[in-house]
N, C-alpha and C. Protein backbone atom coordinates (compact mmCIF):
# COMPACT_ATOMS: atom_id res chain seq x y z
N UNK A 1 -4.21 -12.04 93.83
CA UNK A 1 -2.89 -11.67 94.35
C UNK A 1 -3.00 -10.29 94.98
N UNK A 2 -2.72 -10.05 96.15
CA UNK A 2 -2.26 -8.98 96.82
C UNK A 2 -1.40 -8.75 97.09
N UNK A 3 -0.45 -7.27 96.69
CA UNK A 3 0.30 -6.78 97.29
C UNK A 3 0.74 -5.74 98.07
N UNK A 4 0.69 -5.41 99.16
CA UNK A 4 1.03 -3.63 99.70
C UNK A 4 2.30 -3.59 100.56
N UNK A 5 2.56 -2.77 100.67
CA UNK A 5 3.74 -1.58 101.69
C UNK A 5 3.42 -0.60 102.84
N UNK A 6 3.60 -1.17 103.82
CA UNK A 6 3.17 0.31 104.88
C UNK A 6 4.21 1.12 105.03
N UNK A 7 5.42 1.16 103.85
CA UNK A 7 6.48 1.66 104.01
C UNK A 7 6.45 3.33 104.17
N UNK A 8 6.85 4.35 104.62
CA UNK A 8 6.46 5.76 104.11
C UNK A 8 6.63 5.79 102.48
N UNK A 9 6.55 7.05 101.76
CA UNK A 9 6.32 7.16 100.74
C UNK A 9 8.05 7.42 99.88
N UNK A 10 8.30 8.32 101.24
CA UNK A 10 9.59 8.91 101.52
C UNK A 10 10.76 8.59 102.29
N UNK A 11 11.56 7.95 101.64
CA UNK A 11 12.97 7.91 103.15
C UNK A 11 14.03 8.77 102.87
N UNK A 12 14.71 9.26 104.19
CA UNK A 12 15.86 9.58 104.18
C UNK A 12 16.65 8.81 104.60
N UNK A 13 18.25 8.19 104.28
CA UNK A 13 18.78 7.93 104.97
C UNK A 13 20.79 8.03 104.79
N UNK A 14 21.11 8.46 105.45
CA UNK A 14 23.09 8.41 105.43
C UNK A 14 23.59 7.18 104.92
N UNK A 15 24.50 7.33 104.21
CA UNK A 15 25.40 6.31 103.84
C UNK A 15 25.98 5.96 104.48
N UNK A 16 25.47 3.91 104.85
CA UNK A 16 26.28 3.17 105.93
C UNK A 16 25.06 3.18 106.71
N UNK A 17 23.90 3.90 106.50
CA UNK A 17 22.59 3.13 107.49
C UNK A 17 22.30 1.57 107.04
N UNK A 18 21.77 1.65 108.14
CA UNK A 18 20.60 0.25 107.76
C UNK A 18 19.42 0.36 107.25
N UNK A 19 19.02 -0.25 106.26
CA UNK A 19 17.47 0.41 105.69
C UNK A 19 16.53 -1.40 105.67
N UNK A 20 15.57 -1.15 106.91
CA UNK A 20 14.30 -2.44 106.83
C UNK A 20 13.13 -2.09 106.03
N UNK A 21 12.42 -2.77 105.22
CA UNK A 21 11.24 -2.58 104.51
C UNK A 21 10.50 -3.81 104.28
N UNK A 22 9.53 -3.38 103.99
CA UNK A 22 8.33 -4.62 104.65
C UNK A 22 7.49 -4.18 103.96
N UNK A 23 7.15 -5.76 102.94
CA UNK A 23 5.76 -6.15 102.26
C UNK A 23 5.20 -7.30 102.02
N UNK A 24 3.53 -6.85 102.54
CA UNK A 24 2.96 -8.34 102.14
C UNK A 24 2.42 -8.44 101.02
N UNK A 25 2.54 -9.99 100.52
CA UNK A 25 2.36 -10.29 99.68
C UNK A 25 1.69 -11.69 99.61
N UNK A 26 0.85 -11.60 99.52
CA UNK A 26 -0.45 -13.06 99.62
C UNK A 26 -1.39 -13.52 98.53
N UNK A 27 -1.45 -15.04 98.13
CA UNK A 27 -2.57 -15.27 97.01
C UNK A 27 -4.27 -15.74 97.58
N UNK A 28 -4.91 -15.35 96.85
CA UNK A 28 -6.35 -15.88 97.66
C UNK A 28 -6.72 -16.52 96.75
N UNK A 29 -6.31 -17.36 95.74
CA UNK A 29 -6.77 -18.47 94.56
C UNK A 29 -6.94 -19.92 95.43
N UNK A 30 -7.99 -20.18 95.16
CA UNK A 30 -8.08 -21.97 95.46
C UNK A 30 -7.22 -22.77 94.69
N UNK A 31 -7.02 -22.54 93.73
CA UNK A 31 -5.68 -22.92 92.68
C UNK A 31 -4.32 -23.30 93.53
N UNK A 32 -3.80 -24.34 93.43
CA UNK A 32 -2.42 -24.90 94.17
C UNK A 32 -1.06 -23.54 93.02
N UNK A 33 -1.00 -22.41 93.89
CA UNK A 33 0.19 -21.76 92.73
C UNK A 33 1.05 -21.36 93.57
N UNK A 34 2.58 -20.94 93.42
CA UNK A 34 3.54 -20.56 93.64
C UNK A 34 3.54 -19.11 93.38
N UNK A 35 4.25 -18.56 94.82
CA UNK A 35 4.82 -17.06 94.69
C UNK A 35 6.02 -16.58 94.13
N UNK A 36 6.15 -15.89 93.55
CA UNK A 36 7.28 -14.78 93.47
C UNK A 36 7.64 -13.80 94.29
N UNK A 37 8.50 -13.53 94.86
CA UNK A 37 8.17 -11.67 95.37
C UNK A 37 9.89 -11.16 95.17
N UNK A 38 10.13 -9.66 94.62
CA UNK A 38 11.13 -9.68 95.13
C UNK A 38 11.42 -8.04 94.94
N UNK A 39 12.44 -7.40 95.28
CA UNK A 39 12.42 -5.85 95.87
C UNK A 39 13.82 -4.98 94.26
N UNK A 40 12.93 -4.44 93.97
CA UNK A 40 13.55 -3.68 92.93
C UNK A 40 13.95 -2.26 93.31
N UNK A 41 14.52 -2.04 92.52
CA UNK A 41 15.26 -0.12 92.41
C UNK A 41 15.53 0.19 91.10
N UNK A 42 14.71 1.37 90.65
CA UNK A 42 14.50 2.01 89.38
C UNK A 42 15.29 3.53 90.04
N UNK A 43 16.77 3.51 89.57
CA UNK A 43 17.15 4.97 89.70
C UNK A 43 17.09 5.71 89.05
N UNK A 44 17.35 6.94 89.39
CA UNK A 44 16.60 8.18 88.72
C UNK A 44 17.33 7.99 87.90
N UNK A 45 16.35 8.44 86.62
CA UNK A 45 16.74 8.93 85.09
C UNK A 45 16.86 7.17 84.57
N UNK A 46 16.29 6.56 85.06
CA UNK A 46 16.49 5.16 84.56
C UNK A 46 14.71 4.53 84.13
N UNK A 47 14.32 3.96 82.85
CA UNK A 47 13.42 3.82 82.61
C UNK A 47 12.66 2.56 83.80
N UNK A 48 13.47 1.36 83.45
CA UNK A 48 13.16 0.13 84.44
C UNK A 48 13.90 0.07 85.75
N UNK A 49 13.26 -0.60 86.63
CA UNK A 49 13.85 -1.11 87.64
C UNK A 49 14.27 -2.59 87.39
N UNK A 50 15.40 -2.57 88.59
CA UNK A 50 16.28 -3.63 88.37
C UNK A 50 16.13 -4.13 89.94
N UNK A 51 16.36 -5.57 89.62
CA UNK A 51 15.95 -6.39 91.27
C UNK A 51 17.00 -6.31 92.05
N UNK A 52 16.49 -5.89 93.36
CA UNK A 52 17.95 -6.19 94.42
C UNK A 52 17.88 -7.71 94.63
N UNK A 53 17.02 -7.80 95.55
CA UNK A 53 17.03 -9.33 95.52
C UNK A 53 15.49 -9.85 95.29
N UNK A 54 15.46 -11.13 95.02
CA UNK A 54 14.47 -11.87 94.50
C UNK A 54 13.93 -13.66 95.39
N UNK A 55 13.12 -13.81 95.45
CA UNK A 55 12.62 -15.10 95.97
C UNK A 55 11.82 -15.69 95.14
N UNK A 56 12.45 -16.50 94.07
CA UNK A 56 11.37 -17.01 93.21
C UNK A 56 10.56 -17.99 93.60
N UNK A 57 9.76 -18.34 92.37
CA UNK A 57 8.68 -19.94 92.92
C UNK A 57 9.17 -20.65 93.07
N UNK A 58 10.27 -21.03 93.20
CA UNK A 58 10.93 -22.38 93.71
C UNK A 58 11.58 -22.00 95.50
N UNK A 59 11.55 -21.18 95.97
CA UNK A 59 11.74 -20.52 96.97
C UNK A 59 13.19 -20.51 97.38
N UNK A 60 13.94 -19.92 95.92
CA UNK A 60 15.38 -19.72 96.16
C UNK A 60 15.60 -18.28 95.67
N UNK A 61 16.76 -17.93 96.87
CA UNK A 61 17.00 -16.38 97.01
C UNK A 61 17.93 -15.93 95.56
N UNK A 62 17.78 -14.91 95.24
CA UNK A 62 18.79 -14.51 94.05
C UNK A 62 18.96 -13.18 93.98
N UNK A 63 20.36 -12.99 94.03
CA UNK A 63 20.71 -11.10 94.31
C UNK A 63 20.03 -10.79 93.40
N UNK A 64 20.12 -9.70 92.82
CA UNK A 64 20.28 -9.12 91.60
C UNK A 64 21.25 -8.41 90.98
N UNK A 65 21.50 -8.00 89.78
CA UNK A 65 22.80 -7.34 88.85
C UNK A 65 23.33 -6.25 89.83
N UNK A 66 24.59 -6.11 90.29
CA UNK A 66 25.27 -5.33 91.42
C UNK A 66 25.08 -5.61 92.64
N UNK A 67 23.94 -6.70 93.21
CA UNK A 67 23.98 -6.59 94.67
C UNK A 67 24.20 -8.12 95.00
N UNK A 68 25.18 -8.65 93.71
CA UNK A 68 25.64 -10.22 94.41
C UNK A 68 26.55 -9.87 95.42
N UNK A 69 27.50 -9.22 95.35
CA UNK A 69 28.55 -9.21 96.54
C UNK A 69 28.12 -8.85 97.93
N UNK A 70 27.46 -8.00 98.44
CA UNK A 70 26.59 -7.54 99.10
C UNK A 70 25.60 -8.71 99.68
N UNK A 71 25.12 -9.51 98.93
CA UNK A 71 24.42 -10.58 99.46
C UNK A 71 25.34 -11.77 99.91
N UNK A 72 26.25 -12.28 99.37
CA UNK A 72 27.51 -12.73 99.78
C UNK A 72 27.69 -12.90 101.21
N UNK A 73 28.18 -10.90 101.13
CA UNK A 73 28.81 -10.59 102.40
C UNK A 73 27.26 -10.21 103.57
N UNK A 74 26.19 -10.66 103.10
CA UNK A 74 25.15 -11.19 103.87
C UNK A 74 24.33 -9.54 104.44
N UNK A 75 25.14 -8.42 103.74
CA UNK A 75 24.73 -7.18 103.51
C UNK A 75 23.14 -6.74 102.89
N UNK A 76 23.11 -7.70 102.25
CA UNK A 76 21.75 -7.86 101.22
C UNK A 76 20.42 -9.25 101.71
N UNK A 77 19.34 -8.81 102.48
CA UNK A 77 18.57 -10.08 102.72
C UNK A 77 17.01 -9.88 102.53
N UNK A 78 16.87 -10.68 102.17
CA UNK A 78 14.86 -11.11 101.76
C UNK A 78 14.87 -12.10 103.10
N UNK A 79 13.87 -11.31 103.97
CA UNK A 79 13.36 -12.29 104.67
C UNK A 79 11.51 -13.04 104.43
N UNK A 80 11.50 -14.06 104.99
CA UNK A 80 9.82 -13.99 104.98
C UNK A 80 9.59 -14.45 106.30
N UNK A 81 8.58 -13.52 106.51
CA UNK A 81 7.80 -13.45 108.25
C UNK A 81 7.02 -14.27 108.09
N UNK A 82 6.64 -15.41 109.29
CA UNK A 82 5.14 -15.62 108.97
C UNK A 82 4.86 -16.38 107.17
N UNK A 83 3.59 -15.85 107.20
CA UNK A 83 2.47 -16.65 105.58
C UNK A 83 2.81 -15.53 104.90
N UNK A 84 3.19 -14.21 104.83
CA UNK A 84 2.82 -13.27 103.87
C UNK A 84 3.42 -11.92 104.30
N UNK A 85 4.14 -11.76 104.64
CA UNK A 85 5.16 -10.76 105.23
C UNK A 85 6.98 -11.12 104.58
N UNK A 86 7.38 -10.18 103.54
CA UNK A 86 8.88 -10.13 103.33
C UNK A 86 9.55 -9.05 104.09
N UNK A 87 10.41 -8.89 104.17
CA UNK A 87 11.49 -7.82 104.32
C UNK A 87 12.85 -7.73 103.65
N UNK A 88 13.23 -6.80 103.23
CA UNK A 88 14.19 -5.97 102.73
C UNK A 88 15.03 -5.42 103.69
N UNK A 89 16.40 -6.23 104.05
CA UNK A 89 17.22 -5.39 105.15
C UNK A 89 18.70 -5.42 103.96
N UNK A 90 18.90 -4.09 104.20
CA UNK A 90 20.39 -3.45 103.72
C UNK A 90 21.23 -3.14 104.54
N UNK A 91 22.25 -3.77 105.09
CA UNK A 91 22.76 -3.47 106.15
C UNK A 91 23.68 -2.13 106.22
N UNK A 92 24.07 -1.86 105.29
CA UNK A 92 24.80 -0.29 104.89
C UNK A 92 24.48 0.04 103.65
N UNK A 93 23.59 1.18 103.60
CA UNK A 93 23.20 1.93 102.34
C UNK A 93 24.35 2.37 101.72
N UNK A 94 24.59 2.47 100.45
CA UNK A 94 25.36 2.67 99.41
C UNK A 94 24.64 4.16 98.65
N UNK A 95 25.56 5.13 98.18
CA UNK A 95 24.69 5.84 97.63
C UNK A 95 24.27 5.47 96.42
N UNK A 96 24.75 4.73 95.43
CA UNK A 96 24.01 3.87 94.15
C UNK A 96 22.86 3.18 94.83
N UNK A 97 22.38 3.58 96.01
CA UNK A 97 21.14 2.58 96.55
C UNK A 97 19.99 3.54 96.21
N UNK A 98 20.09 4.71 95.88
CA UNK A 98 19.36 5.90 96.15
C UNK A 98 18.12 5.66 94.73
N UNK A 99 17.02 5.99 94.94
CA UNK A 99 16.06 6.27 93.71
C UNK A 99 15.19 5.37 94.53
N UNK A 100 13.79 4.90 92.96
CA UNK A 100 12.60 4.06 93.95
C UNK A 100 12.42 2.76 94.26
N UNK A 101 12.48 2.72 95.45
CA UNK A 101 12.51 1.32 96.02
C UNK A 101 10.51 0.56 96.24
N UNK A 102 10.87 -0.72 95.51
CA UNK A 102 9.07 -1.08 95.86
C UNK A 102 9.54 -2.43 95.97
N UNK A 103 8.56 -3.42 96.52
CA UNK A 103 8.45 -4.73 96.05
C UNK A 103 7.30 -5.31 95.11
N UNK A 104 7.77 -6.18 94.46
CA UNK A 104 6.71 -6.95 93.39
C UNK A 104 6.35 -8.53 93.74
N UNK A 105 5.29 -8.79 93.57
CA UNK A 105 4.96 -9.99 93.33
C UNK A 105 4.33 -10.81 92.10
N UNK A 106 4.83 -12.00 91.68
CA UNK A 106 3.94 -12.84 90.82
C UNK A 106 3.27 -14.08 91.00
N UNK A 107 2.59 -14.44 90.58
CA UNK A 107 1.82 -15.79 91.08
C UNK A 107 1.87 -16.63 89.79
N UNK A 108 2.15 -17.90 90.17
CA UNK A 108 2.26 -18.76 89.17
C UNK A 108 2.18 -20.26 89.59
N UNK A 109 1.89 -20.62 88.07
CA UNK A 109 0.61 -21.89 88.66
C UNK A 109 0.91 -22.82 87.29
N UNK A 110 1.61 -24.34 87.47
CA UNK A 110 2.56 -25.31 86.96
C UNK A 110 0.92 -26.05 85.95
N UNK A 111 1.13 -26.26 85.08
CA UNK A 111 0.35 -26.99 84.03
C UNK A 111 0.29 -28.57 83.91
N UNK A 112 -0.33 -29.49 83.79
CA UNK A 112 -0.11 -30.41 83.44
C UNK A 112 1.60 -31.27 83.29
N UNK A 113 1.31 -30.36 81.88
CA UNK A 113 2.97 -30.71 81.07
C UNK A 113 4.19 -30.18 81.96
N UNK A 114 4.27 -29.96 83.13
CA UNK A 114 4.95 -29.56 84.12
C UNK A 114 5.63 -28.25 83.97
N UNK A 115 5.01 -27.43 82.64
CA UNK A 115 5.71 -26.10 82.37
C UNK A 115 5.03 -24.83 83.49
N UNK A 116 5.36 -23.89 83.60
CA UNK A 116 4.99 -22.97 84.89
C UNK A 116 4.61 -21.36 84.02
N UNK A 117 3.72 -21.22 84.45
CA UNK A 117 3.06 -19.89 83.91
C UNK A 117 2.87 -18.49 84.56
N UNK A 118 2.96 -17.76 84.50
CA UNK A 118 2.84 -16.53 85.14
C UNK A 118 1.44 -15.89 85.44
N UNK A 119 0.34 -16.24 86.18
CA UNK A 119 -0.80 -15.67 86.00
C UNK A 119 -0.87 -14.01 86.49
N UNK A 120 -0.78 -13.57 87.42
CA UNK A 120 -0.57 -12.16 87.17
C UNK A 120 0.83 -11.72 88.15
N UNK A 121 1.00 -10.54 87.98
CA UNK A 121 2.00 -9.57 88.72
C UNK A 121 1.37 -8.71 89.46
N UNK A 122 1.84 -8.15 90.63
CA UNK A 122 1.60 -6.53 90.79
C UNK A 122 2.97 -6.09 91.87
N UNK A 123 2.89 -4.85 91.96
CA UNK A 123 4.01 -3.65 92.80
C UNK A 123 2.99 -3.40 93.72
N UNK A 124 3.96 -3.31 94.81
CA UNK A 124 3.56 -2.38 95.63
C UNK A 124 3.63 -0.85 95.50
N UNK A 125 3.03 0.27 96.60
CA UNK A 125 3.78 1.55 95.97
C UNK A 125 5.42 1.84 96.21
N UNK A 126 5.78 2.30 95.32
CA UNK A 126 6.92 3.32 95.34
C UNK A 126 7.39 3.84 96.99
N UNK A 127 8.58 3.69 97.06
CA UNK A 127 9.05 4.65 98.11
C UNK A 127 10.26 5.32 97.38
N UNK A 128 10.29 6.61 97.72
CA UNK A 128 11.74 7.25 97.28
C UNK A 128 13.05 6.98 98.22
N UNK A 129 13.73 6.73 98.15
CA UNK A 129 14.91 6.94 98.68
C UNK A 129 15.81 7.63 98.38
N UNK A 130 16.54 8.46 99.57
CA UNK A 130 17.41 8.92 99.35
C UNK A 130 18.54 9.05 100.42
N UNK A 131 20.14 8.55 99.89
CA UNK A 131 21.01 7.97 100.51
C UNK A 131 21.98 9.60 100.37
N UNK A 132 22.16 10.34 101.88
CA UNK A 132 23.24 11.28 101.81
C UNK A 132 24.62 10.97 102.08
N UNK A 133 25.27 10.93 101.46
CA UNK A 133 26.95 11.31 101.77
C UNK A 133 27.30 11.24 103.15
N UNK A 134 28.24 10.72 103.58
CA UNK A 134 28.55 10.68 104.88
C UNK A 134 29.65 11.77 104.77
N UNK A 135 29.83 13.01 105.86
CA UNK A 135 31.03 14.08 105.95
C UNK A 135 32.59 13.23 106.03
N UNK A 136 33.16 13.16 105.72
CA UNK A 136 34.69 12.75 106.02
C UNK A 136 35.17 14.01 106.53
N UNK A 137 35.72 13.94 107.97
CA UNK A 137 36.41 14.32 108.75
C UNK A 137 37.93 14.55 108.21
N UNK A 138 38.57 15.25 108.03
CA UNK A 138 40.40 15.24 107.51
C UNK A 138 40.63 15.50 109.17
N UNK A 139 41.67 14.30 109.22
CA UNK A 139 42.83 14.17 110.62
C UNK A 139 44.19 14.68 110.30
N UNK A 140 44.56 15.52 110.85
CA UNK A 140 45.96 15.96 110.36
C UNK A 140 46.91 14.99 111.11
């Protein structure tokens, strides 16, 4: 299983940008197995990360905890390019979007008894994010 990011290490971006991110994620097993991949955010002062969205082995999309509405309103998307290329598009950053953004993958590979196993995981690296405040203007 391979996974990487040519993402920078570092983003900046305003609240109400658009934020694209891009990782591949590919198996090289002769083994018939199923992918996982899906894009987490561990905010600061928070031990784990939590999934924005997810593409499991059955190749169905699933927000994650806070970003169902957002995916809904079609704000929130996992794409896949191609054999081995995802993306991460946010169509307006939120500042609860802010801390480290990576993607993960798992590979998994169905048994006999038709139960499904997890053979390994990995992350890509870390990118930081950080979402600034937009100024509000007062109109008299």
């Amino acid at each position: 299983l391979s996974v990487s990011s040519s993402d920078p290490t570092s983003l900046s971006y305003d609240e109400g940008d658009a934020l694209t991110l891009t990782c591949q994620a590919s198996s090289n097993t002769i083994q018939h197995t199923h992918l996982s991949v899906a894009w987490y955010l561990r905010k600061d002062g928070e031990d784990a990360a939590r999934p924005i969205i997810s593409l499991d082995r059955f190749f169905t999309l699933i927000p994650g905890p806070g970003f169902e509405q957002r995916y809904v309103e079609g704000a929130v998307r996992l794409d896949k390019l191609g054999e081995a290329t995802y993306t991460l598009n946010m169509a307006q950053l939120e500042l609860s979007d802010q801390g480290q953004i990576f993607c993960g993958a798992e590979e998994w590979i169905q048994d006999p008894d038709r139960s499904w196993y997890m053979m390994t995981r990995k992350d890509a690296k870390e990118s930081t994010l950080t979402v600034k405040a937009r100024e509000v203007s007062e109109t008299s």
